[in-house]
Every structure is written in structure tokens, then in C-alpha cells.
N, C-alpha and C. Protein backbone atom coordinates (compact mmCIF):
# COMPACT_ATOMS: atom_id res chain seq x y z
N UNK A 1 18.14 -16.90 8.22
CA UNK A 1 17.37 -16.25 9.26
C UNK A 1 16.58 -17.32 10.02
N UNK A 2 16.67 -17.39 11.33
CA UNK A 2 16.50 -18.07 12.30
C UNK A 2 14.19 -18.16 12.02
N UNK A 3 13.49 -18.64 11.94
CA UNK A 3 12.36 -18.13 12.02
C UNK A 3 11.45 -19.57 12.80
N UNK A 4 12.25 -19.86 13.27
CA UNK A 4 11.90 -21.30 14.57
C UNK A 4 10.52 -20.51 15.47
N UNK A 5 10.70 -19.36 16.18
CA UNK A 5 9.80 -18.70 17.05
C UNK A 5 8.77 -18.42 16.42
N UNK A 6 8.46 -18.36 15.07
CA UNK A 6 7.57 -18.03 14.20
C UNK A 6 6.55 -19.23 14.21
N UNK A 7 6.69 -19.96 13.98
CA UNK A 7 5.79 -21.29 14.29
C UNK A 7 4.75 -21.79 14.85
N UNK A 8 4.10 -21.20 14.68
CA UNK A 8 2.44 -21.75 15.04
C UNK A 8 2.13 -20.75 15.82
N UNK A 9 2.73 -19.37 15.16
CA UNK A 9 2.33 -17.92 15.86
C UNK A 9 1.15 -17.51 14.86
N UNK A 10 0.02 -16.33 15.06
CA UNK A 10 -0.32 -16.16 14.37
C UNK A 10 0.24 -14.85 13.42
N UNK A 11 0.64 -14.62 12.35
CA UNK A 11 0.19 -13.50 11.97
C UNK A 11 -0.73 -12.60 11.44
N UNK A 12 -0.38 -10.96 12.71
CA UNK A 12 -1.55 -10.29 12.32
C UNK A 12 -2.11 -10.06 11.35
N UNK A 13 -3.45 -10.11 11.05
CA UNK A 13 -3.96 -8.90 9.53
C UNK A 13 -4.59 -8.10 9.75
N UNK A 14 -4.53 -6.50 9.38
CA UNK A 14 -4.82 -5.49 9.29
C UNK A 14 -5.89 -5.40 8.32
N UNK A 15 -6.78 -4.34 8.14
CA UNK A 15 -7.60 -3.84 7.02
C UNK A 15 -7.12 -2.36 7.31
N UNK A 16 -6.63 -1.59 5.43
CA UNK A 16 -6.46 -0.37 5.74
C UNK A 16 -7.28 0.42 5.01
N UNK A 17 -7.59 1.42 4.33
CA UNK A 17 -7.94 2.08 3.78
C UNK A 17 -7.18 3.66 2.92
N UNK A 18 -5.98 3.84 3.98
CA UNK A 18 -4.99 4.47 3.33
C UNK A 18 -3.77 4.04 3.45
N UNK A 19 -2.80 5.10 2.89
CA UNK A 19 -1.19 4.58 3.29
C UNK A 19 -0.61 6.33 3.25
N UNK A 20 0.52 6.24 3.58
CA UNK A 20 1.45 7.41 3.56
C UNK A 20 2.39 7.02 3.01
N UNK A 21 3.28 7.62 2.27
CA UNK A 21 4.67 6.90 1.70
C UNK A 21 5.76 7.92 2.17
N UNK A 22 6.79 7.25 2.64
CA UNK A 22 7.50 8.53 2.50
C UNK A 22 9.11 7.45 2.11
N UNK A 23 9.82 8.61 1.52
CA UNK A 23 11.38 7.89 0.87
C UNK A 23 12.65 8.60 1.33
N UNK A 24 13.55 7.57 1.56
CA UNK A 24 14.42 7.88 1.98
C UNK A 24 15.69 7.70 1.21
N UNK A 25 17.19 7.94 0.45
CA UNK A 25 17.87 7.33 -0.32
C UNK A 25 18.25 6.07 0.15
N UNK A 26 17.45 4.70 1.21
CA UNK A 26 18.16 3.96 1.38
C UNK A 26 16.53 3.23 1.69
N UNK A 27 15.43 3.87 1.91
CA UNK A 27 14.15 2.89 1.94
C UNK A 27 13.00 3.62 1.76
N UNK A 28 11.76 3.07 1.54
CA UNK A 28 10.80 3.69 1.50
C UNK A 28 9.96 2.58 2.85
N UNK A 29 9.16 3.71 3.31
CA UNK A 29 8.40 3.74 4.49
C UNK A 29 6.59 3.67 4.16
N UNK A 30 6.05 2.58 4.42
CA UNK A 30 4.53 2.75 3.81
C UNK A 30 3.89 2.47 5.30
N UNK A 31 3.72 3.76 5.59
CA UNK A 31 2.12 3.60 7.33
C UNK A 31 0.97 3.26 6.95
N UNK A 32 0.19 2.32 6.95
CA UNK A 32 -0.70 2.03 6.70
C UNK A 32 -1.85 2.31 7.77
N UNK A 33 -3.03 2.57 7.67
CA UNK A 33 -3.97 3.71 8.34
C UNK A 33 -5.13 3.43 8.05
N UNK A 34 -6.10 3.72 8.53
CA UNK A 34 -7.72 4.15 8.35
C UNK A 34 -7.88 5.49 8.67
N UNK A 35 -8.72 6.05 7.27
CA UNK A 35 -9.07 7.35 7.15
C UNK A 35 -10.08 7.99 8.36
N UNK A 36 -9.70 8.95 8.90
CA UNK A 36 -10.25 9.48 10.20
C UNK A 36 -11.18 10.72 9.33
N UNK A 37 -12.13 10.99 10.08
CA UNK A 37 -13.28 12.49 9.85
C UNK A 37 -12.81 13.70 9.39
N UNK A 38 -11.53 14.06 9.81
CA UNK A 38 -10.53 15.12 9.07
C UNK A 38 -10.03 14.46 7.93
N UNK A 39 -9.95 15.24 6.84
CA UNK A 39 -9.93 14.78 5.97
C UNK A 39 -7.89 14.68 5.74
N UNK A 40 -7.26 14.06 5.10
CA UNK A 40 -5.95 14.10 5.16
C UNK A 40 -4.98 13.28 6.73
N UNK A 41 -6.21 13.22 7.53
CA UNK A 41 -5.74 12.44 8.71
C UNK A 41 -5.54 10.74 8.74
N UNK A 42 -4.47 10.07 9.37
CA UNK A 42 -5.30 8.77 9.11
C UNK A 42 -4.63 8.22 10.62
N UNK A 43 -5.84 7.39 11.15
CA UNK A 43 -5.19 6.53 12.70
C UNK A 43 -4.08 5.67 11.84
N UNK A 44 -2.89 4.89 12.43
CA UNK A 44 -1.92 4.46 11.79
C UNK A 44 -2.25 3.22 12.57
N UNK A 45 -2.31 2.04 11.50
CA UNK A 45 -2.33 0.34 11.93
C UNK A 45 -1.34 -0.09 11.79
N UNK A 46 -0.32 -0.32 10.87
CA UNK A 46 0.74 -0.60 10.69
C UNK A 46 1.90 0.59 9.78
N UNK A 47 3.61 0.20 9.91
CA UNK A 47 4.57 0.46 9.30
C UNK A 47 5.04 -0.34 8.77
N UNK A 48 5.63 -0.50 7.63
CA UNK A 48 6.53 -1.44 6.74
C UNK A 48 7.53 -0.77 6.13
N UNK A 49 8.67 -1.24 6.49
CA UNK A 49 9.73 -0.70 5.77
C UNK A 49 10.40 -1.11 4.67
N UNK A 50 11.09 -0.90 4.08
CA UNK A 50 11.50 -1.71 2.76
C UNK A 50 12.68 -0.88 1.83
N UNK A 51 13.30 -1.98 1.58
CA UNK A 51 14.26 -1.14 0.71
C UNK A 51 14.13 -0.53 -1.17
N UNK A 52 14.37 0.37 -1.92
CA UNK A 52 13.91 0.61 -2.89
C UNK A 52 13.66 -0.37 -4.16
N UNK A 53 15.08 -1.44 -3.68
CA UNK A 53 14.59 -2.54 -4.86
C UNK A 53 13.30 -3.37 -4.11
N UNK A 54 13.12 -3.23 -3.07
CA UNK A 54 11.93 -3.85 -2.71
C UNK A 54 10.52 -3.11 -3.40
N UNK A 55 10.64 -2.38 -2.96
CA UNK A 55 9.90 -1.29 -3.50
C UNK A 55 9.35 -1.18 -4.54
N UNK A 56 10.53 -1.64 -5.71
CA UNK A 56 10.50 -1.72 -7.02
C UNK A 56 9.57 -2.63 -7.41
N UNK A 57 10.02 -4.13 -6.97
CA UNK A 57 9.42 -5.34 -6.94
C UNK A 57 8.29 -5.16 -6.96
N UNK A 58 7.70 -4.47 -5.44
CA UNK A 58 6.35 -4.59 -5.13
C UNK A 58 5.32 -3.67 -6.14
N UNK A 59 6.16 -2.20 -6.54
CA UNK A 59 5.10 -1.89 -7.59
C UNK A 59 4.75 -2.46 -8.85
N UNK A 60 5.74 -3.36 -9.49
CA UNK A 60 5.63 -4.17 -10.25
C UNK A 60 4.87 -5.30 -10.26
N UNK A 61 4.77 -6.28 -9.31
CA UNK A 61 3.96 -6.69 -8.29
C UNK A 61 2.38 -7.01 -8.36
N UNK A 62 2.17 -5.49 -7.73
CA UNK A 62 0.85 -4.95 -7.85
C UNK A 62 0.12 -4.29 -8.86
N UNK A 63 1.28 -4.02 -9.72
CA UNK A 63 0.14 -3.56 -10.82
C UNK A 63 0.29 -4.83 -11.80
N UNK A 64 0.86 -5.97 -11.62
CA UNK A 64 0.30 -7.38 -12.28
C UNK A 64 -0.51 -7.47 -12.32
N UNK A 65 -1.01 -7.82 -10.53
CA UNK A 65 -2.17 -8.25 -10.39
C UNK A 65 -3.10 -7.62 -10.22
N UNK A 66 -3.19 -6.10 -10.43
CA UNK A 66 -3.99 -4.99 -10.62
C UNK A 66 -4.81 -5.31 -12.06
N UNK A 67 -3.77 -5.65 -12.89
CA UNK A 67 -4.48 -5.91 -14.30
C UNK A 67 -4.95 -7.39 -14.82
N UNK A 68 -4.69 -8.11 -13.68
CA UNK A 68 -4.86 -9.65 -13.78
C UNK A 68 -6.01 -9.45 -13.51
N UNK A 69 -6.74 -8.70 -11.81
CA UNK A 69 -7.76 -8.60 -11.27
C UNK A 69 -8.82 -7.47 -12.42
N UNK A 70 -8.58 -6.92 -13.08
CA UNK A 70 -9.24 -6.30 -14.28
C UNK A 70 -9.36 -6.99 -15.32
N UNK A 71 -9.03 -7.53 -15.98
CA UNK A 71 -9.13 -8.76 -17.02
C UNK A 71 -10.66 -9.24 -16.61
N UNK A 72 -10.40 -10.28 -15.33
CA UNK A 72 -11.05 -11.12 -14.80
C UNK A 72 -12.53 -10.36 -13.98
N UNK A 73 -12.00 -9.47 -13.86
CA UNK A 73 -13.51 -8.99 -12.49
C UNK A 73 -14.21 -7.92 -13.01
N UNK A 74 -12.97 -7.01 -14.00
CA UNK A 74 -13.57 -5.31 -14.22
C UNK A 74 -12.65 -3.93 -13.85
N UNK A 75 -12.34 -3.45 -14.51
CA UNK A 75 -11.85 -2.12 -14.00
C UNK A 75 -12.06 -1.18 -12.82
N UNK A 76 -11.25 -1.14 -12.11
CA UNK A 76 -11.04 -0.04 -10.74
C UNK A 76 -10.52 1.56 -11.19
N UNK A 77 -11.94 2.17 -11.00
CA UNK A 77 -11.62 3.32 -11.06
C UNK A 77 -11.93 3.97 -9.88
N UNK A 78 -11.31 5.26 -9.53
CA UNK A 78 -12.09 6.13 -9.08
C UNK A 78 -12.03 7.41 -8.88
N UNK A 79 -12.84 8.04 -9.00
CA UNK A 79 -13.15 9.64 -8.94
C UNK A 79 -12.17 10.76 -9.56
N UNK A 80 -11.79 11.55 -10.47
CA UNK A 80 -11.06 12.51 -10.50
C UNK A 80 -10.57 13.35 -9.73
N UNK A 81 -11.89 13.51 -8.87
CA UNK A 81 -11.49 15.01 -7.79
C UNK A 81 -10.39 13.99 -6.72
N UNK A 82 -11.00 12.11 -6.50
CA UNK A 82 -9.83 11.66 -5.62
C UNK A 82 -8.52 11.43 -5.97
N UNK A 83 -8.40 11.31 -7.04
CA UNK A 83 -7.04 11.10 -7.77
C UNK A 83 -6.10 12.53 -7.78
N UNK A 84 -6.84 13.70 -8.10
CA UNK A 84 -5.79 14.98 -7.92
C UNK A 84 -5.67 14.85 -6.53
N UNK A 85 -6.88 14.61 -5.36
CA UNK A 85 -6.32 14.90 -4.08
C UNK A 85 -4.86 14.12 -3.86
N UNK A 86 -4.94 12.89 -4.24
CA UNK A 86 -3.69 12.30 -3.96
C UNK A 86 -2.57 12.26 -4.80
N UNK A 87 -2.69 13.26 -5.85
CA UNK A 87 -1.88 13.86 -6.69
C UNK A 87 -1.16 12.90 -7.58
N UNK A 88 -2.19 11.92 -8.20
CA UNK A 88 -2.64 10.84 -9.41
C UNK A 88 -3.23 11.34 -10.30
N UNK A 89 -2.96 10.72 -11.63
CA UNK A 89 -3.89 10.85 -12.33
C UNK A 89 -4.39 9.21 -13.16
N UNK A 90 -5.15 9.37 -13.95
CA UNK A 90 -5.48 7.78 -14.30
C UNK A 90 -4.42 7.33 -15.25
N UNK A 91 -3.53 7.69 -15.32
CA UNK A 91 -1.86 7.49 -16.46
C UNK A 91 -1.12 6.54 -15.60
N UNK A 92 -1.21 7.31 -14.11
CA UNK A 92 -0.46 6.69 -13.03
C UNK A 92 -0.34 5.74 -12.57
């Protein structure tokens, strides 16, 4: 892959606060967003697409360094009532 034009471009960074997931049998789709005043709403900052072994990777990934960053800093929890909203539980 050609990535010559890339070169002393910047890339963007976002800050999000939510995501949406949605799956397809050939990718999963993560919109990344900031939570708006309605609750369940979110303005959309970015899309990333990806394929399921990507997918795979990345949850694997992140919950490395989910537990690397707990070791070292402290446990991330939060709330019960937020975890059913997003239909988690702390197993998950």
C-alpha cells in the first residue's frame, strides 16, 4: 500500500465518549460520538470499519491493556444502573 501522501500529514485525533457498534457477517462498524442531552443520542466524530478478525484482535487488545492499566493505576469501574443501560454486566 502506497502511503507516500501520508507524510508529514497530520493525523486527526478525536476525543469520544461513546461508540455504537453495529455487525455485519463480513465487518463490524464502531461510530464513535459524544454523548448529547438526550439520553441514548450521540453527535458522531468518527467511523471505523473493520473486519471481524480485526475485531477480534482489537478486543483482545484492549482488554490487555485494560488489565495492564489496572495492575498499575487501579480498577475501572462503573455504575450498575450504567452497565445494564448498555446491556453489560461486570463479567463482561
Amino acid at each position: 500500500m502506497d502511503t507516500s501522501h501520508l507524510e508529514g500529514s497530520a493525523v486527526p485525533e478525536y476525543y469520544t465518549d461513546s461508540v455504537r457498534i453495529s455487525v455485519t457477517p463480513y465487518s463490524f462498524v464502531l461510530d464513535f460520538g459524544l454523548s448529547t442531552e438526550s439520553p441514548g443520542e450521540q453527535k458522531n466524530v468518527a467511523t471505523v470499519r473493520m473486519s471481524p478478525h480485526h475485531a477480534w484482535v482489537l478486543t483482545r487488545a484492549l482488554a490487555k491493556h485494560v488489565a495492564e492499566y489496572e495492575s498499575s493505576i487501579g480498577s475501572v469501574r462503573l455504575p450498575d444502573e450504567i452497565l445494564r443501560d448498555i446491556g453489560l454486566d461486570d463479567t463482561d
